[in-house]
Protein backbone atom coordinates (compact mmCIF):
# COMPACT_ATOMS: atom_id res chain seq x y z
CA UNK A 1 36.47 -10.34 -9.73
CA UNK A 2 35.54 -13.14 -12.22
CA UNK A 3 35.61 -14.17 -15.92
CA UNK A 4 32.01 -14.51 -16.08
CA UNK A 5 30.24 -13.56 -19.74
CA UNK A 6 29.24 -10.31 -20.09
CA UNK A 7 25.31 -10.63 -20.12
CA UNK A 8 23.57 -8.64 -23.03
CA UNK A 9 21.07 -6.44 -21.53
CA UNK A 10 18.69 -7.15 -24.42
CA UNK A 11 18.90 -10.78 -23.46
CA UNK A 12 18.06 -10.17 -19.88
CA UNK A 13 14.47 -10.38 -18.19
CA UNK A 14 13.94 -7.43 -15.73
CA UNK A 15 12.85 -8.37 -12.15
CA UNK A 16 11.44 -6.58 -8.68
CA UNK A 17 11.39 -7.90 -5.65
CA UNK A 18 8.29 -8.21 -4.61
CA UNK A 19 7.84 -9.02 -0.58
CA UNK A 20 9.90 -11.34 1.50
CA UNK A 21 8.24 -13.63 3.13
CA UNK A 22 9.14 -15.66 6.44
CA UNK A 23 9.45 -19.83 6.38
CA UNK A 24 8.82 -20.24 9.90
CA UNK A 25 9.78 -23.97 9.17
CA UNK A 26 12.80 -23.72 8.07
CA UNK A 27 14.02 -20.24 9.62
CA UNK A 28 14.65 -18.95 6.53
CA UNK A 29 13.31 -16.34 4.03
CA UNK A 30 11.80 -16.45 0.52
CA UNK A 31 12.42 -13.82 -1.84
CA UNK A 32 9.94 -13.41 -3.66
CA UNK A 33 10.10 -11.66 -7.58
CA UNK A 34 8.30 -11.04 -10.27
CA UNK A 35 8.68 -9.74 -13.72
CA UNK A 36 6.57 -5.86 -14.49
CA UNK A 37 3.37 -6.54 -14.94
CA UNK A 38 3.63 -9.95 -14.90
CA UNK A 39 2.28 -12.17 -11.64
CA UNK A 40 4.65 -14.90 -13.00
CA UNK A 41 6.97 -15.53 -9.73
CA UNK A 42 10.79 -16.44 -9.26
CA UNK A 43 11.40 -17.48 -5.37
CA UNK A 44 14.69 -17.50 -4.02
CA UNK A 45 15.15 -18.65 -0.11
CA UNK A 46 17.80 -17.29 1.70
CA UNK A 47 18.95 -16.99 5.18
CA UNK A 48 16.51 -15.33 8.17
CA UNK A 49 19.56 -12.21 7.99
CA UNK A 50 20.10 -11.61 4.36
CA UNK A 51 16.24 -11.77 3.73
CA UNK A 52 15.98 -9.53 6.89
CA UNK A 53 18.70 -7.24 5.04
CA UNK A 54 16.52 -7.32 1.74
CA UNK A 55 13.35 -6.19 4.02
CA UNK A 56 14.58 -3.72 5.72
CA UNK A 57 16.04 -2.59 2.07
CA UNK A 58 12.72 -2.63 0.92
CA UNK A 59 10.89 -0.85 3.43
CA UNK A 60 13.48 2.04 3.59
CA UNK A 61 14.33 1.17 7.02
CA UNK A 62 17.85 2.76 8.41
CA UNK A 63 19.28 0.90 11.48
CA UNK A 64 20.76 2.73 14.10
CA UNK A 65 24.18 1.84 12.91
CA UNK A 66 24.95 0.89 9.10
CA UNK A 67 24.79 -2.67 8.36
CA UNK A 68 27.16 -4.92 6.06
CA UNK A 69 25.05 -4.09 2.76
CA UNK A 70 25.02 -0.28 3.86
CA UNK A 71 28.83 -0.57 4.24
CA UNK A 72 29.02 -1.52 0.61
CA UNK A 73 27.02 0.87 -0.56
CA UNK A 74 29.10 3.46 1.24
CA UNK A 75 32.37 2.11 -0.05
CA UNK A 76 31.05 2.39 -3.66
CA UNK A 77 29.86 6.19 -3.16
CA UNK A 78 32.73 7.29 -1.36
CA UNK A 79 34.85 5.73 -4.13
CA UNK A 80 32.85 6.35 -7.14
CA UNK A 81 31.86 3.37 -8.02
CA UNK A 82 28.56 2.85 -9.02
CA UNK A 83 26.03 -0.24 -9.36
CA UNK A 84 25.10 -0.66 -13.05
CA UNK A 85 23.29 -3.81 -12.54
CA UNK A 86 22.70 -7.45 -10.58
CA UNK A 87 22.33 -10.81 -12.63
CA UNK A 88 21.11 -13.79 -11.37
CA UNK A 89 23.07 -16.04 -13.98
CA UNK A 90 22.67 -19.29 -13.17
CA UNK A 91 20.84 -22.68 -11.05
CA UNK A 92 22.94 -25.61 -9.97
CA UNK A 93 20.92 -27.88 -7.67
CA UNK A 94 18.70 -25.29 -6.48
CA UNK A 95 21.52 -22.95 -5.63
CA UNK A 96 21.41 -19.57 -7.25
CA UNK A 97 24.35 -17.82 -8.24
CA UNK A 98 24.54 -14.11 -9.38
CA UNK A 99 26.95 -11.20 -10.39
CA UNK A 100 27.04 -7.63 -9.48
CA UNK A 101 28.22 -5.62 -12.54
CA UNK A 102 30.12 -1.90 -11.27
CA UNK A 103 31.31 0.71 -12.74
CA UNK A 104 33.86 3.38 -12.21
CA UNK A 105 35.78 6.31 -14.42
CA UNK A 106 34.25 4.05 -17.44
CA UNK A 107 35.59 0.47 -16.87
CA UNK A 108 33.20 -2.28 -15.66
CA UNK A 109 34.11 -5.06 -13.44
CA UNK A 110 31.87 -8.16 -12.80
CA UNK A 111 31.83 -9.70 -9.63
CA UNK A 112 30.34 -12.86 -8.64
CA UNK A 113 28.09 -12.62 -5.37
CA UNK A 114 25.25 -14.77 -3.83
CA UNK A 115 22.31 -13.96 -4.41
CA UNK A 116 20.58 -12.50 -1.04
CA UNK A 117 24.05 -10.15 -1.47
CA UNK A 118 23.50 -9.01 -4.90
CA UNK A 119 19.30 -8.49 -4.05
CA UNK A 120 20.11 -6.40 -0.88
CA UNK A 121 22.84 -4.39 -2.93
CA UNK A 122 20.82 -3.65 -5.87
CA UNK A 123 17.98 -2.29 -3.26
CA UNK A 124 20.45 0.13 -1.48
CA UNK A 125 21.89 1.52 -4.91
CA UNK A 126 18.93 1.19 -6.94
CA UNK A 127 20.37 -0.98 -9.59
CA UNK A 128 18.03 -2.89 -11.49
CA UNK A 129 18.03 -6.41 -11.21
CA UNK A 130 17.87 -9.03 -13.90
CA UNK A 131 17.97 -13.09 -14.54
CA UNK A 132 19.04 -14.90 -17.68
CA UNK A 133 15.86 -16.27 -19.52
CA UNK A 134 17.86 -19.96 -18.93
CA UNK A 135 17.46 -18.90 -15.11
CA UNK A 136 13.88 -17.79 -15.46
CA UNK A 137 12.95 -21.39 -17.14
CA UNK A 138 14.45 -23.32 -14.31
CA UNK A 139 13.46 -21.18 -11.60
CA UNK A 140 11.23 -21.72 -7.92
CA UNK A 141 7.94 -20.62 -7.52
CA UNK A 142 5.62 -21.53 -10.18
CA UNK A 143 3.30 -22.25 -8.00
CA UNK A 144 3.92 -19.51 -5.25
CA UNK A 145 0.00 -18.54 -4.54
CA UNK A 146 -0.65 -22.40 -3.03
CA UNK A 147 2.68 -22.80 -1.59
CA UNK A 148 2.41 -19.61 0.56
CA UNK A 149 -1.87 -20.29 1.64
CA UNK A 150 -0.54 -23.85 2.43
CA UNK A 151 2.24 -21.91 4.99
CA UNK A 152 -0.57 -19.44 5.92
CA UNK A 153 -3.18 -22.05 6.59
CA UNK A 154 -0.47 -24.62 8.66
CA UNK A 155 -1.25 -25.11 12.41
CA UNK A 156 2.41 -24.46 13.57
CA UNK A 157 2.62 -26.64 16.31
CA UNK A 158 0.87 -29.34 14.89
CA UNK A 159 2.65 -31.98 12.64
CA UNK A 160 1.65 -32.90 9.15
CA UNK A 161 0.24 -36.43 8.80
């Protein structure tokens, strides 16, 4: 657990996740959200299992046996402990950092979690998911749309002169 400011929910600017998408360059995944009803973007990469974690999260998929984010999420049931919310709260040299706020019999705790870990959490429990407008300014993915047709459109195979 951590010392980390309590975040004002007022203050905070809602997010979904909105598709996670596959850097075949970099074996990697980009996650990819946006605020409601905005088509402003905030683009997080992470590694080819957590953004495989947040996918299969998404799509409602249940592997055969439960996986490490499914194990948290049946710790926090079996103990009562439930998900209020995941932050992303700040940017240091690209690297995203994030807390996962829980509560049980009343108390909250705040715990400090990467990113990809708080995202795949928040799908599982349902927990909304939030950034700090500081975050929001300095985030990835303005300019998502020609980013990803520029990954669409590569020839894999062929190199970039």
């Amino acid at each position: 657990m951590s010392t980390i400011p309590h975040h004002s929910l007022d203050d905070l600017i809602p997010l979904t996740v909105n598709r996670v998408v596959e850097d075949s360059n970099t074996d990697t995944r980009i996650v990819v959200l946006t605020r409601p009803e905005e088509t402003e973007t905030f683009m997080i990469w992470v590694g080819a299992p957590e953004g495989d974690s947040i996918r299969r999260a998404l799509d409602s998929t249940i592997p055969p046996r439960p996986m490490s984010h499914d194990l948290i999420k049946n710790f926090g049931e079996h103990f009562g402990i439930k998900t209020q919310r995941v932050v992303l709260t700040d940017v240091k040299s690209s690297t995203y950092y994030a807390t996962v706020y829980l509560e049980n019999k009343g108390v909250e705790r705040v715990i400090d979690a990467r990113p990809s870990d708080a995202i795949a959490l928040a799908l599982r429990t349902h927990a909304p998911i939030y950034t700090t407008p500081d975050v929001w300014k300095r985030r990835s993915g303005q300019h998502l749309d020609a980013w990803l047709t520029k990954l669409d459109t590569k020839n894999i195979g062929t190199q970039e002169v």
